[in-house]
Each structure stands twice: as structure tokens, then as C-alpha cells.
PDB file of N, CA and C in Angstrom:
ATOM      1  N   UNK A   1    -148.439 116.887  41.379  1.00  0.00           N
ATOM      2  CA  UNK A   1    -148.399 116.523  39.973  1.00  0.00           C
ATOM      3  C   UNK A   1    -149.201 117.558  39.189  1.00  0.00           C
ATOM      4  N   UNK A   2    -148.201 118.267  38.005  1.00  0.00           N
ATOM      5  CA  UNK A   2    -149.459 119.080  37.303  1.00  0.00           C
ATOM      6  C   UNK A   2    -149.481 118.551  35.890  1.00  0.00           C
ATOM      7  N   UNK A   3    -150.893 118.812  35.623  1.00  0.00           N
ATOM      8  CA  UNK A   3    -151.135 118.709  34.086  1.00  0.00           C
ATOM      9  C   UNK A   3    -150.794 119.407  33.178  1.00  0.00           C
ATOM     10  N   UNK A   4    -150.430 118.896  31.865  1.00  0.00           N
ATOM     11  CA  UNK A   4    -150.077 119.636  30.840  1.00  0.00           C
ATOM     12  C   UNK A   4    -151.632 119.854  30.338  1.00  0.00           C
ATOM     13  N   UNK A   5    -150.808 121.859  29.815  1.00  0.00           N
ATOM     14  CA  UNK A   5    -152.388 122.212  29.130  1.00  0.00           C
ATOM     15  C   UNK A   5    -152.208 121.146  27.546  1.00  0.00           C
ATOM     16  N   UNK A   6    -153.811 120.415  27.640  1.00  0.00           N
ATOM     17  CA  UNK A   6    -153.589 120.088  25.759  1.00  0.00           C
ATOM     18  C   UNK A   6    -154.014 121.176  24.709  1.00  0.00           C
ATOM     19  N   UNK A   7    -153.535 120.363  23.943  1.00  0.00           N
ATOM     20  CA  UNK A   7    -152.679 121.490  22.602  1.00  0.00           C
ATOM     21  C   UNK A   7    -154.076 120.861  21.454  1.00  0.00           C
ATOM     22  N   UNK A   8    -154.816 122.127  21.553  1.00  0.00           N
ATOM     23  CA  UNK A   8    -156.256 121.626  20.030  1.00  0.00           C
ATOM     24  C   UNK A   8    -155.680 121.783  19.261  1.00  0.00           C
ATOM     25  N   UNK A   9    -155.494 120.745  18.299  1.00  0.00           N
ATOM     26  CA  UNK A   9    -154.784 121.063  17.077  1.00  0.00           C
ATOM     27  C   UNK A   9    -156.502 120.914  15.746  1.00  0.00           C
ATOM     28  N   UNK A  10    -156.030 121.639  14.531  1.00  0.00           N
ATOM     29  CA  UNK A  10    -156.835 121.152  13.931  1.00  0.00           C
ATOM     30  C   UNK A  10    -157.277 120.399  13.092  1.00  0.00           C
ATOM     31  N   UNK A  11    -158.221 120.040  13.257  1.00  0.00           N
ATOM     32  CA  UNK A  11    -158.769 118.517  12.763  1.00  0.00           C
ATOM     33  C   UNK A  11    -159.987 119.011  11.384  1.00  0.00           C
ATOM     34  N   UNK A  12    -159.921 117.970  10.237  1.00  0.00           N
ATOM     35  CA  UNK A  12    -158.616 117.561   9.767  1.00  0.00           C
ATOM     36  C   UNK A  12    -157.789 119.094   9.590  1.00  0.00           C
ATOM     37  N   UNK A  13    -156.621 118.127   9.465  1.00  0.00           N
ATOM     38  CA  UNK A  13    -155.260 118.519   9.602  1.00  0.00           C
ATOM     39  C   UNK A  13    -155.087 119.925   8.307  1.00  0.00           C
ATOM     40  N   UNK A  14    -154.694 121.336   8.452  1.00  0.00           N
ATOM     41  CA  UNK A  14    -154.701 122.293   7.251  1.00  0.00           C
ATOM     42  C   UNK A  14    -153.976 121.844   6.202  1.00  0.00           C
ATOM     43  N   UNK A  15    -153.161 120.787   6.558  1.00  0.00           N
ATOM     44  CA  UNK A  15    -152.271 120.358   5.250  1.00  0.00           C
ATOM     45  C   UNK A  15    -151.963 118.873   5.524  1.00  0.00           C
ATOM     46  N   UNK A  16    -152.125 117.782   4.671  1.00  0.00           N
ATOM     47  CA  UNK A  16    -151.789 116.501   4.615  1.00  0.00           C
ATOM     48  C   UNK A  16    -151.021 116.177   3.784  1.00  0.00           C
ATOM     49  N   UNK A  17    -150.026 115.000   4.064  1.00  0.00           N
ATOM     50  CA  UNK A  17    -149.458 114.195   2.935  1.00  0.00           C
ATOM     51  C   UNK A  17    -150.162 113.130   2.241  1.00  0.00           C
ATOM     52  N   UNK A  18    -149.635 112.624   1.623  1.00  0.00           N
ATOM     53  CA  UNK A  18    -151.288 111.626   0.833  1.00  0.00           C
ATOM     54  C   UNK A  18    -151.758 110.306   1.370  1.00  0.00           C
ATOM     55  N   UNK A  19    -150.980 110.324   2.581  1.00  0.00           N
ATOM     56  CA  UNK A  19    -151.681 108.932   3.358  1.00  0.00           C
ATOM     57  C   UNK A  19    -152.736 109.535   4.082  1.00  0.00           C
ATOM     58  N   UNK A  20    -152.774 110.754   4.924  1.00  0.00           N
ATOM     59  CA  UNK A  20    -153.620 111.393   5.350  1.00  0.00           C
ATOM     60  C   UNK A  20    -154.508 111.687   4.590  1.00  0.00           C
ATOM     61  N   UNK A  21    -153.922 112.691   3.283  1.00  0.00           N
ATOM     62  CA  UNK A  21    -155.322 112.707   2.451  1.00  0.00           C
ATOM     63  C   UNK A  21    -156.426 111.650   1.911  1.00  0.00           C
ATOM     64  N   UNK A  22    -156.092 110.512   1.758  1.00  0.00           N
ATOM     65  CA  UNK A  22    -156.600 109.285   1.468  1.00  0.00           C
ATOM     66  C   UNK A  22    -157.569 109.169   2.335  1.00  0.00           C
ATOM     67  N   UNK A  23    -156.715 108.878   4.326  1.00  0.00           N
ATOM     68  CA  UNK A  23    -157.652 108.743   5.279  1.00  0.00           C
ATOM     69  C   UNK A  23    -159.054 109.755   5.002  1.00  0.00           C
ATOM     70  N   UNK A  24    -158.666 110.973   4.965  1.00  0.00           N
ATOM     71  CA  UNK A  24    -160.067 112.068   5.064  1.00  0.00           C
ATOM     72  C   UNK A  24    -160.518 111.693   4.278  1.00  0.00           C
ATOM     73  N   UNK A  25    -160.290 111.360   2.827  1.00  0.00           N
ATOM     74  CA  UNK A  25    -160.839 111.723   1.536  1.00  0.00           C
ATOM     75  C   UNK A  25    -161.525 110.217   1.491  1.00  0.00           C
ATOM     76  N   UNK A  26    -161.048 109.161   1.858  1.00  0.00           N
ATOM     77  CA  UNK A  26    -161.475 107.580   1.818  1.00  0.00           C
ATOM     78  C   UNK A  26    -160.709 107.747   0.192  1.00  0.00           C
ATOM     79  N   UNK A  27    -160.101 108.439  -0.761  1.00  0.00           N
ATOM     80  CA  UNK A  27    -160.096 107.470  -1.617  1.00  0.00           C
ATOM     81  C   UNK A  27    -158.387 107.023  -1.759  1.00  0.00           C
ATOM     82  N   UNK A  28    -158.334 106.455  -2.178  1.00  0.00           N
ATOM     83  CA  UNK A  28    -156.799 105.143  -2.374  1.00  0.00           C
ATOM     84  C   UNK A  28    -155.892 105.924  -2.761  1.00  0.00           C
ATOM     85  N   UNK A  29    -154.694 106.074  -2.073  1.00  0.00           N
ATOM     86  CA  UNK A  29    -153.379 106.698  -2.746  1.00  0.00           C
ATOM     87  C   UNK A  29    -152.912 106.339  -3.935  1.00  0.00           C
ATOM     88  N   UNK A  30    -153.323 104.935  -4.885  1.00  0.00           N
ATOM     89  CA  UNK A  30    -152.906 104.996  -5.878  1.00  0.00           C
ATOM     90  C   UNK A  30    -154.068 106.027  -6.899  1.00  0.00           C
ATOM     91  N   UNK A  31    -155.300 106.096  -6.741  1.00  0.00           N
ATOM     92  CA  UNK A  31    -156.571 106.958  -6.942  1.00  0.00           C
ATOM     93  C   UNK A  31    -155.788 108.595  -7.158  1.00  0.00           C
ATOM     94  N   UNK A  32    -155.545 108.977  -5.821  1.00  0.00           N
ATOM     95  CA  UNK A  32    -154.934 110.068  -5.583  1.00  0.00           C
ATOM     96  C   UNK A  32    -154.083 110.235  -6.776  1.00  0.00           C
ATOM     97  N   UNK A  33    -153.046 109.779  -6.650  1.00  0.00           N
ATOM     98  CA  UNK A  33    -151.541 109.895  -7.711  1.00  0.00           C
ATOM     99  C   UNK A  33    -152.175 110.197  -9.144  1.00  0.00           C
ATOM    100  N   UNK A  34    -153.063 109.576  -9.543  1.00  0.00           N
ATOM    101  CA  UNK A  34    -154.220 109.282 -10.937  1.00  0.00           C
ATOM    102  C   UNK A  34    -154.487 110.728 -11.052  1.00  0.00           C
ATOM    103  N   UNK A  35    -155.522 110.774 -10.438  1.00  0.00           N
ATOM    104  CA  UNK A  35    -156.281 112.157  -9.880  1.00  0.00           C
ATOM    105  C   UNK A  35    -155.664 113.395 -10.338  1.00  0.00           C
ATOM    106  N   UNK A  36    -154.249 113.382  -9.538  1.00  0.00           N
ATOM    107  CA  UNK A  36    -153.258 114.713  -9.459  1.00  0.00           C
ATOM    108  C   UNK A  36    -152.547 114.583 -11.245  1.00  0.00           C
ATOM    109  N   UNK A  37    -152.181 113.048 -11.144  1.00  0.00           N
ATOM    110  CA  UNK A  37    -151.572 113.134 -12.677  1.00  0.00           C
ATOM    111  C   UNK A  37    -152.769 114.019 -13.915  1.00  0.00           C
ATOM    112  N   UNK A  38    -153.698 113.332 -14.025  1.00  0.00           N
ATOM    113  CA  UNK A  38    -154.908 114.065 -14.617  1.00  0.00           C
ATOM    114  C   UNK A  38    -155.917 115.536 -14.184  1.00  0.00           C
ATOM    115  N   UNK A  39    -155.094 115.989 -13.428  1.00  0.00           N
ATOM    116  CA  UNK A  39    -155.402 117.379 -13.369  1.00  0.00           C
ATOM    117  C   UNK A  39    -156.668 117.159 -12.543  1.00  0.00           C
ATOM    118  N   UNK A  40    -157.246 115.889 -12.013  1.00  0.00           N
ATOM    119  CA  UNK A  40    -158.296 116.528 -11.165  1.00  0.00           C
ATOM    120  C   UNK A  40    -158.352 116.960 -10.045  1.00  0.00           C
ATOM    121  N   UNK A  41    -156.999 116.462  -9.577  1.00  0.00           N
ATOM    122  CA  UNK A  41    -156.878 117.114  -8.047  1.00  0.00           C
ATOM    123  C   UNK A  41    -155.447 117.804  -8.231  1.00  0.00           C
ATOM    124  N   UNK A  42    -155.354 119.169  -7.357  1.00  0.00           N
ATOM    125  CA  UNK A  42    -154.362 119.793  -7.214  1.00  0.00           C
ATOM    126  C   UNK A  42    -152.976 119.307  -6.900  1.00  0.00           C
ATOM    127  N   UNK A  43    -151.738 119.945  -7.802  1.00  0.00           N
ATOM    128  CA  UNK A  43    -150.111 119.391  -6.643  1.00  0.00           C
ATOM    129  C   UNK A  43    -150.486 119.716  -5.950  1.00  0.00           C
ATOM    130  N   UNK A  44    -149.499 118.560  -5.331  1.00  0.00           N
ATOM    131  CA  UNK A  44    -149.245 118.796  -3.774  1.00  0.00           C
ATOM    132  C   UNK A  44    -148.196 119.978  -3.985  1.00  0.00           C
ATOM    133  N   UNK A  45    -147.776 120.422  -2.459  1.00  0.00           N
ATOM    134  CA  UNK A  45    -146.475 121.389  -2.348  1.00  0.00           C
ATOM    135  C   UNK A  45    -145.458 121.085  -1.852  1.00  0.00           C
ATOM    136  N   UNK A  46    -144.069 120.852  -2.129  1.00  0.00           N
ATOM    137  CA  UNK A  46    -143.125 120.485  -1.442  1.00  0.00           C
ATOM    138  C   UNK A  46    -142.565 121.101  -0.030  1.00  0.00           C
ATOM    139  N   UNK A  47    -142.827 120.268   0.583  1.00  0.00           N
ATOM    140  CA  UNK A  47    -142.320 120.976   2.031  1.00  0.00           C
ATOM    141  C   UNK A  47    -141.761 120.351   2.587  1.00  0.00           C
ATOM    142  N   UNK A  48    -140.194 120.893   2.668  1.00  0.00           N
ATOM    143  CA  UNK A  48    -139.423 119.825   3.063  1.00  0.00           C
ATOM    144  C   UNK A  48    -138.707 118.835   2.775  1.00  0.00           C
ATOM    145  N   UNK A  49    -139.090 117.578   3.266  1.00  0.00           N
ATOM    146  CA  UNK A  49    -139.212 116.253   2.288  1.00  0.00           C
ATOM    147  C   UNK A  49    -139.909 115.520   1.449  1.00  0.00           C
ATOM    148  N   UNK A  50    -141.503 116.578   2.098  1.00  0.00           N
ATOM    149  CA  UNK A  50    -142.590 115.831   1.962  1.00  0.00           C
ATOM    150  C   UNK A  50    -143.438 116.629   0.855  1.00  0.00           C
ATOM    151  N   UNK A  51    -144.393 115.918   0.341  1.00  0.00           N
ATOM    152  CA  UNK A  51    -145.425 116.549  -0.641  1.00  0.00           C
ATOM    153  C   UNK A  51    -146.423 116.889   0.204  1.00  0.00           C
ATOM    154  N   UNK A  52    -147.155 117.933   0.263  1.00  0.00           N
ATOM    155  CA  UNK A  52    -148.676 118.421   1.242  1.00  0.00           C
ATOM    156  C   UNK A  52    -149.493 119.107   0.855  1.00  0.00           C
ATOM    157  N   UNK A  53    -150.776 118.725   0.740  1.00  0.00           N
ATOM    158  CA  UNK A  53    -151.701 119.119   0.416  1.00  0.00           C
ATOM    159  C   UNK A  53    -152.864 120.324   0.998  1.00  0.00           C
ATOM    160  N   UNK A  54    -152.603 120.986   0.246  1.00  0.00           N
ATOM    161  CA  UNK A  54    -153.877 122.077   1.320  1.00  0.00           C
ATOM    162  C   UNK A  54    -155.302 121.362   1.441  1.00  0.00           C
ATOM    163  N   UNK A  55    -155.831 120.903   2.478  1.00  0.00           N
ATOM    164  CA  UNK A  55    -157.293 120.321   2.726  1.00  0.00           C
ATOM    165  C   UNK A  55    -158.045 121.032   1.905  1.00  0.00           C
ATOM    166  N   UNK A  56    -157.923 122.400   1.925  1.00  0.00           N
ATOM    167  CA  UNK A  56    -159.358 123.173   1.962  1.00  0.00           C
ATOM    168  C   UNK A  56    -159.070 123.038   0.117  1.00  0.00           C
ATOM    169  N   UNK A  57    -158.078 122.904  -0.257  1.00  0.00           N
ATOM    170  CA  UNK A  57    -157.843 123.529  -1.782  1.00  0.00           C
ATOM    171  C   UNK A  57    -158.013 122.070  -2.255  1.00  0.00           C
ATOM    172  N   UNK A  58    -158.032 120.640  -2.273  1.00  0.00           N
ATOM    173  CA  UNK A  58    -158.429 119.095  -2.337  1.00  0.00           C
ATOM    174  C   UNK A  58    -160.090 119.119  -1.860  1.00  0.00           C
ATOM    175  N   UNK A  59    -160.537 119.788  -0.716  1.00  0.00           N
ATOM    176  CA  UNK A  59    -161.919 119.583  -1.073  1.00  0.00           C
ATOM    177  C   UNK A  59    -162.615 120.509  -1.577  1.00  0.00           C
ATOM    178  N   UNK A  60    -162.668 121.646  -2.261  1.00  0.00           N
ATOM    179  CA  UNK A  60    -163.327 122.162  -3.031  1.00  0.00           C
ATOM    180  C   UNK A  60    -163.179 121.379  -4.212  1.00  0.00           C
ATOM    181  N   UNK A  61    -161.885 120.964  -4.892  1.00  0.00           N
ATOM    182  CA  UNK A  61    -161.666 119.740  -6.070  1.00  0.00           C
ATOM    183  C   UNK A  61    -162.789 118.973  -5.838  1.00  0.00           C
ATOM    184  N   UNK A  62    -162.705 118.389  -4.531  1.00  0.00           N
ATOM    185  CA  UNK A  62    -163.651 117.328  -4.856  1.00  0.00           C
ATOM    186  C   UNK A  62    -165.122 118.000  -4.570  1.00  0.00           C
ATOM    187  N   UNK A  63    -165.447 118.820  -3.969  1.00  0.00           N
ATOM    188  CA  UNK A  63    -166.678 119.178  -4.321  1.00  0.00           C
ATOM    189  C   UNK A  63    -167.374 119.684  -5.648  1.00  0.00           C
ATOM    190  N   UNK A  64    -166.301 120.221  -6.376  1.00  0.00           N
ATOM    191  CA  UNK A  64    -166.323 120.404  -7.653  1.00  0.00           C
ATOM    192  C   UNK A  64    -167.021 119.572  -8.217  1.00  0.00           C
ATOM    193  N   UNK A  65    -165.780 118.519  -8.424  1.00  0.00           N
ATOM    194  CA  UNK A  65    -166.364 116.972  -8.806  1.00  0.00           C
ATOM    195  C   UNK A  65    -167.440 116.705  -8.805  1.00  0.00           C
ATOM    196  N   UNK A  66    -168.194 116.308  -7.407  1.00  0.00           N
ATOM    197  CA  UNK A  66    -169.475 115.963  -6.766  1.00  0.00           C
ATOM    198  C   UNK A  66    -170.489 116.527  -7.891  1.00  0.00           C
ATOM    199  N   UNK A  67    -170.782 118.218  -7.727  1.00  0.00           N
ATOM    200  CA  UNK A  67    -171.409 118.780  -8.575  1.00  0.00           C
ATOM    201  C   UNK A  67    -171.045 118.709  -9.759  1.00  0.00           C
ATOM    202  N   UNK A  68    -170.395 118.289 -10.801  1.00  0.00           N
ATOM    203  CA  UNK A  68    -170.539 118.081 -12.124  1.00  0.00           C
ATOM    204  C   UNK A  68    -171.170 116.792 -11.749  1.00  0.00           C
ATOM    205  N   UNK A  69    -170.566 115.335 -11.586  1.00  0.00           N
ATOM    206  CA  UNK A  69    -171.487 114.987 -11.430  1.00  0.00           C
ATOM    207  C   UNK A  69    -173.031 114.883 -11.450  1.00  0.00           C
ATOM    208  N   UNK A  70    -173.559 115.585 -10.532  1.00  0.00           N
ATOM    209  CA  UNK A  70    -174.557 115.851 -10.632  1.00  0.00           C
ATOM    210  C   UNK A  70    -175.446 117.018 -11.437  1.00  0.00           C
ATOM    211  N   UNK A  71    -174.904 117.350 -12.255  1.00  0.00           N
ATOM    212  CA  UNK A  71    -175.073 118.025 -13.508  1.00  0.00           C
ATOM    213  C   UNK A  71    -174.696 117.299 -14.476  1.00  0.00           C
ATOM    214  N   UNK A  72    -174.466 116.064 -14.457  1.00  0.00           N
ATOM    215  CA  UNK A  72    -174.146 115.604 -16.008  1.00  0.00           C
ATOM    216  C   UNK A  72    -172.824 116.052 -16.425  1.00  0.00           C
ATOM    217  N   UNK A  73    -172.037 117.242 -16.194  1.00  0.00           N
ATOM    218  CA  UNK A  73    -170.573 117.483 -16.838  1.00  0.00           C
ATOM    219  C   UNK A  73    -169.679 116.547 -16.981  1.00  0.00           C
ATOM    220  N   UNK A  74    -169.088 116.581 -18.344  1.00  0.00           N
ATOM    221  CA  UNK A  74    -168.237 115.316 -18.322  1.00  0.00           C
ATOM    222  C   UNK A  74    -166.651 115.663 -17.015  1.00  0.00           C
ATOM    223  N   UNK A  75    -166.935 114.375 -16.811  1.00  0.00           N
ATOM    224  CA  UNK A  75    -165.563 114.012 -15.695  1.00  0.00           C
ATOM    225  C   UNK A  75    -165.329 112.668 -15.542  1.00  0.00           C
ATOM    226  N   UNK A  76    -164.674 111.950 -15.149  1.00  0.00           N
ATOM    227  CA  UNK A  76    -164.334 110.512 -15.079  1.00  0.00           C
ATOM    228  C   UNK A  76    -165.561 110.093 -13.920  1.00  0.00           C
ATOM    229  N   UNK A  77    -166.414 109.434 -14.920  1.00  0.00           N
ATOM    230  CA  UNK A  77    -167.261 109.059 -14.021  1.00  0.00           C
ATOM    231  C   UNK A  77    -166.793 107.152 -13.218  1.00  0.00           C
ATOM    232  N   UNK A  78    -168.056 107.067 -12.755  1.00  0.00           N
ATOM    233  CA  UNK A  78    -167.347 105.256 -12.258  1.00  0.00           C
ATOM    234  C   UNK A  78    -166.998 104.426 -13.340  1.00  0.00           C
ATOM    235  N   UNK A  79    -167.937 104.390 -14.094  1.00  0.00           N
ATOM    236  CA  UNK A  79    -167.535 103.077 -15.508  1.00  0.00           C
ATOM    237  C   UNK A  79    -165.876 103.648 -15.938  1.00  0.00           C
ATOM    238  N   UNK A  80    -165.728 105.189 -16.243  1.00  0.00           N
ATOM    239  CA  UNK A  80    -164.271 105.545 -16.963  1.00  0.00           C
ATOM    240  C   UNK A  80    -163.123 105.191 -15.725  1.00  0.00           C
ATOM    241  N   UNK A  81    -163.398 105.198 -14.316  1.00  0.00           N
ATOM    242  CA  UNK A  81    -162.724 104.889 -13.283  1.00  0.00           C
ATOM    243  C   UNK A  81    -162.624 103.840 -13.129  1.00  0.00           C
ATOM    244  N   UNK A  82    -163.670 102.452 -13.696  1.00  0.00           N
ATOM    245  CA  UNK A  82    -163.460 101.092 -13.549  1.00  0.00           C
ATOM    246  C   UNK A  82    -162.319 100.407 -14.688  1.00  0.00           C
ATOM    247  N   UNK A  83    -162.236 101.740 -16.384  1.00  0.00           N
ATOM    248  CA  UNK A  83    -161.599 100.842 -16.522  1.00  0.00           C
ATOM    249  C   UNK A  83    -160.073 100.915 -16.680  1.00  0.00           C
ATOM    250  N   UNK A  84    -160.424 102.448 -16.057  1.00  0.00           N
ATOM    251  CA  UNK A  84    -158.510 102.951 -15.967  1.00  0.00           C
ATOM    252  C   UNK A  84    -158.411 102.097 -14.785  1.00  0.00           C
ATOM    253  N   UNK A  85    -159.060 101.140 -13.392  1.00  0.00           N
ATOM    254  CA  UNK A  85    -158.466 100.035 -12.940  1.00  0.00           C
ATOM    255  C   UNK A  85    -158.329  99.378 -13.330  1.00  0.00           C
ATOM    256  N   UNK A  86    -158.908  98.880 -14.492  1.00  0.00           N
ATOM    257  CA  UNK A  86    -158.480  97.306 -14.785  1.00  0.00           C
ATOM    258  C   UNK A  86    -157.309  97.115 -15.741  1.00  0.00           C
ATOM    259  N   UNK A  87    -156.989  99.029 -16.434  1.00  0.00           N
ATOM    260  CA  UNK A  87    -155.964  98.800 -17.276  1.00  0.00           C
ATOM    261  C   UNK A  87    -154.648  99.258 -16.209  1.00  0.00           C
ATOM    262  N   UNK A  88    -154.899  99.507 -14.897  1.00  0.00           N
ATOM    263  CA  UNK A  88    -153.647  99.627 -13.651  1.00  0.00           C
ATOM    264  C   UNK A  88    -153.308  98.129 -13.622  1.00  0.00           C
ATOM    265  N   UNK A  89    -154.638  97.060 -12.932  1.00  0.00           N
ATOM    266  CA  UNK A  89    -154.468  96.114 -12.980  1.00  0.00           C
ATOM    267  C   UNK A  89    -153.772  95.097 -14.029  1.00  0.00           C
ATOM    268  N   UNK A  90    -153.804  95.282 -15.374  1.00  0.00           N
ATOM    269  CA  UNK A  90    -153.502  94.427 -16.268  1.00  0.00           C
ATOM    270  C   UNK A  90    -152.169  94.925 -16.581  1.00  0.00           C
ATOM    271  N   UNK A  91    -151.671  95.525 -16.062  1.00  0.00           N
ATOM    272  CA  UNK A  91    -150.125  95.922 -16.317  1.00  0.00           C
ATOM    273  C   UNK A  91    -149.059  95.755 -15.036  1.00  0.00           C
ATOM    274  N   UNK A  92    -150.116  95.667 -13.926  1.00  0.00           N
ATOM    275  CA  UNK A  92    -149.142  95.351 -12.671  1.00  0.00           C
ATOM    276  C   UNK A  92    -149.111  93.705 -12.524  1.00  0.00           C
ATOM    277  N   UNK A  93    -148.256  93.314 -11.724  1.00  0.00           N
ATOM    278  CA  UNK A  93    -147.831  91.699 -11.659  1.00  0.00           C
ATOM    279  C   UNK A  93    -148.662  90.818 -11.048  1.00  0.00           C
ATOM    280  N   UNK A  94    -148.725  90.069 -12.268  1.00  0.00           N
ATOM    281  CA  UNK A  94    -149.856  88.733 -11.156  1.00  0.00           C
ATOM    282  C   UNK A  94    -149.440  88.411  -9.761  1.00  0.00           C
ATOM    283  N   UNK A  95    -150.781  88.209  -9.189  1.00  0.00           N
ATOM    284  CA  UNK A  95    -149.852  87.538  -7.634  1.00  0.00           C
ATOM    285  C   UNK A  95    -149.974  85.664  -7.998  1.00  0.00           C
ATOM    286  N   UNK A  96    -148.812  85.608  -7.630  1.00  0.00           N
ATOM    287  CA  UNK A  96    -148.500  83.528  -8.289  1.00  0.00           C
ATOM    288  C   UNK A  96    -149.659  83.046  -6.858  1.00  0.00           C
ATOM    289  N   UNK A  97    -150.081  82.087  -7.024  1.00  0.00           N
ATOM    290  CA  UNK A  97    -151.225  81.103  -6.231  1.00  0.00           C
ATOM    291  C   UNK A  97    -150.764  79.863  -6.249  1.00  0.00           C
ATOM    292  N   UNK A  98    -150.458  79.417  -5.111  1.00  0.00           N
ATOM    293  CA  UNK A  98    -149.962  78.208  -4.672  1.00  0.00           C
ATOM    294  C   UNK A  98    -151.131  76.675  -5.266  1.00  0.00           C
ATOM    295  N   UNK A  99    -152.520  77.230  -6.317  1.00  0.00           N
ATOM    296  CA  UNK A  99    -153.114  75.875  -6.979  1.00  0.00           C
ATOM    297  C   UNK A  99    -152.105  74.955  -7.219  1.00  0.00           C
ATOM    298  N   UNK A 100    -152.538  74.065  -6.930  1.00  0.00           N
ATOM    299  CA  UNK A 100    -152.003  72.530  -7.106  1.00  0.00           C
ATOM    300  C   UNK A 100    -152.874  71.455  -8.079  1.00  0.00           C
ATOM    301  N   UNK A 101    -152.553  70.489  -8.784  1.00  0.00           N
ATOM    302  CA  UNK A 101    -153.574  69.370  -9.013  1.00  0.00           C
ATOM    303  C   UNK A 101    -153.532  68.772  -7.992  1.00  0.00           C
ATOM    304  N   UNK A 102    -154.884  67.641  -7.408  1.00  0.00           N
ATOM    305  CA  UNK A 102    -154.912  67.594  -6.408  1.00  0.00           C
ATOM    306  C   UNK A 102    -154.830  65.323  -7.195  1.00  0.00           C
TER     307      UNK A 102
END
């Protein structure tokens, strides 16, 4: 019996689609979509079928980020990120709840 040599691939991945990018990045594919719409994170590139992201060119974005941040530069900070959710939220569909009178 012989072994196959394994194959190092690299980790993370040089290019992701945005479920992957999410995983690395932790933040939410609907976040993402936001992000890219508002110019803070780079298009993706079409390849293929798929949209893909260069890692290295998404985390300098977000290191970017980080450091304004921490310089004070304006950027969507958490409060401006809490309430572009709640205005995602108030436009997408209630979920119905089976309350009853009892």
C-alpha cells in the first residue's frame, strides 16, 4: 500500500468567495455585501461563476479600517453600523410567532 504525497495548500486560501471570506474575516456575508456596496471593501473578481476575493487585497481594507479607527478618522464606526442594522432589519420580514392567548 502506498501513500499519497499531501498537497500543502495555502491557508487562508489566496482567493475566497464570500462564505469563506466571512469565515476568515468573522464578519457576516450580509456585512460583507454592505461593505463592498459602500466602497469599504474591495470587488470581488469574477471567476468563472463565482465572485473571489484576493485575501491579501480584503485584509489590508480591513487593516486600514482598524487604524482609522484608531486614529479617530471618520469611517462607519459601531453606533453608524448598529443603525444601518436596524434599518436592514426594519425593512426585512417579520418572522410570524406562534403567541397565543392562553
Amino acid at each position: 500500500m502506498t501513500k499519497k504525497a499531501s498537497i500543502q495548500r495555502p491557508y487562508p486560501p489566496p482567493m475566497a468567495d464570500i462564505e469563506e471570506l466571512s469565515y476568515q474575516t468573522t464578519i457576516a456575508v450580509s456585512t460583507i455585501r454592505l461593505y463592498v456596496k459602500n466602497g469599504w471593501l474591495p470587488e470581488p473578481y469574477p471567476v468563472g461563476n463565482k465572485k473571489l476575493w484576493i485575501m491579501s487585497d480584503v485584509m489590508a481594507h480591513i487593516a486600514k479600517i482598524e487604524k482609522m479607527k484608531e486614529n479617530g478618522s471618520e469611517h462607519p464606526d459601531d453606533e453608524d453600523l448598529d443603525e444601518i442594522e436596524k434599518a436592514i432589519k426594519s425593512v426585512a420580514p417579520a418572522k410570524k410567532t406562534n403567541d397565543r392567548a392562553a
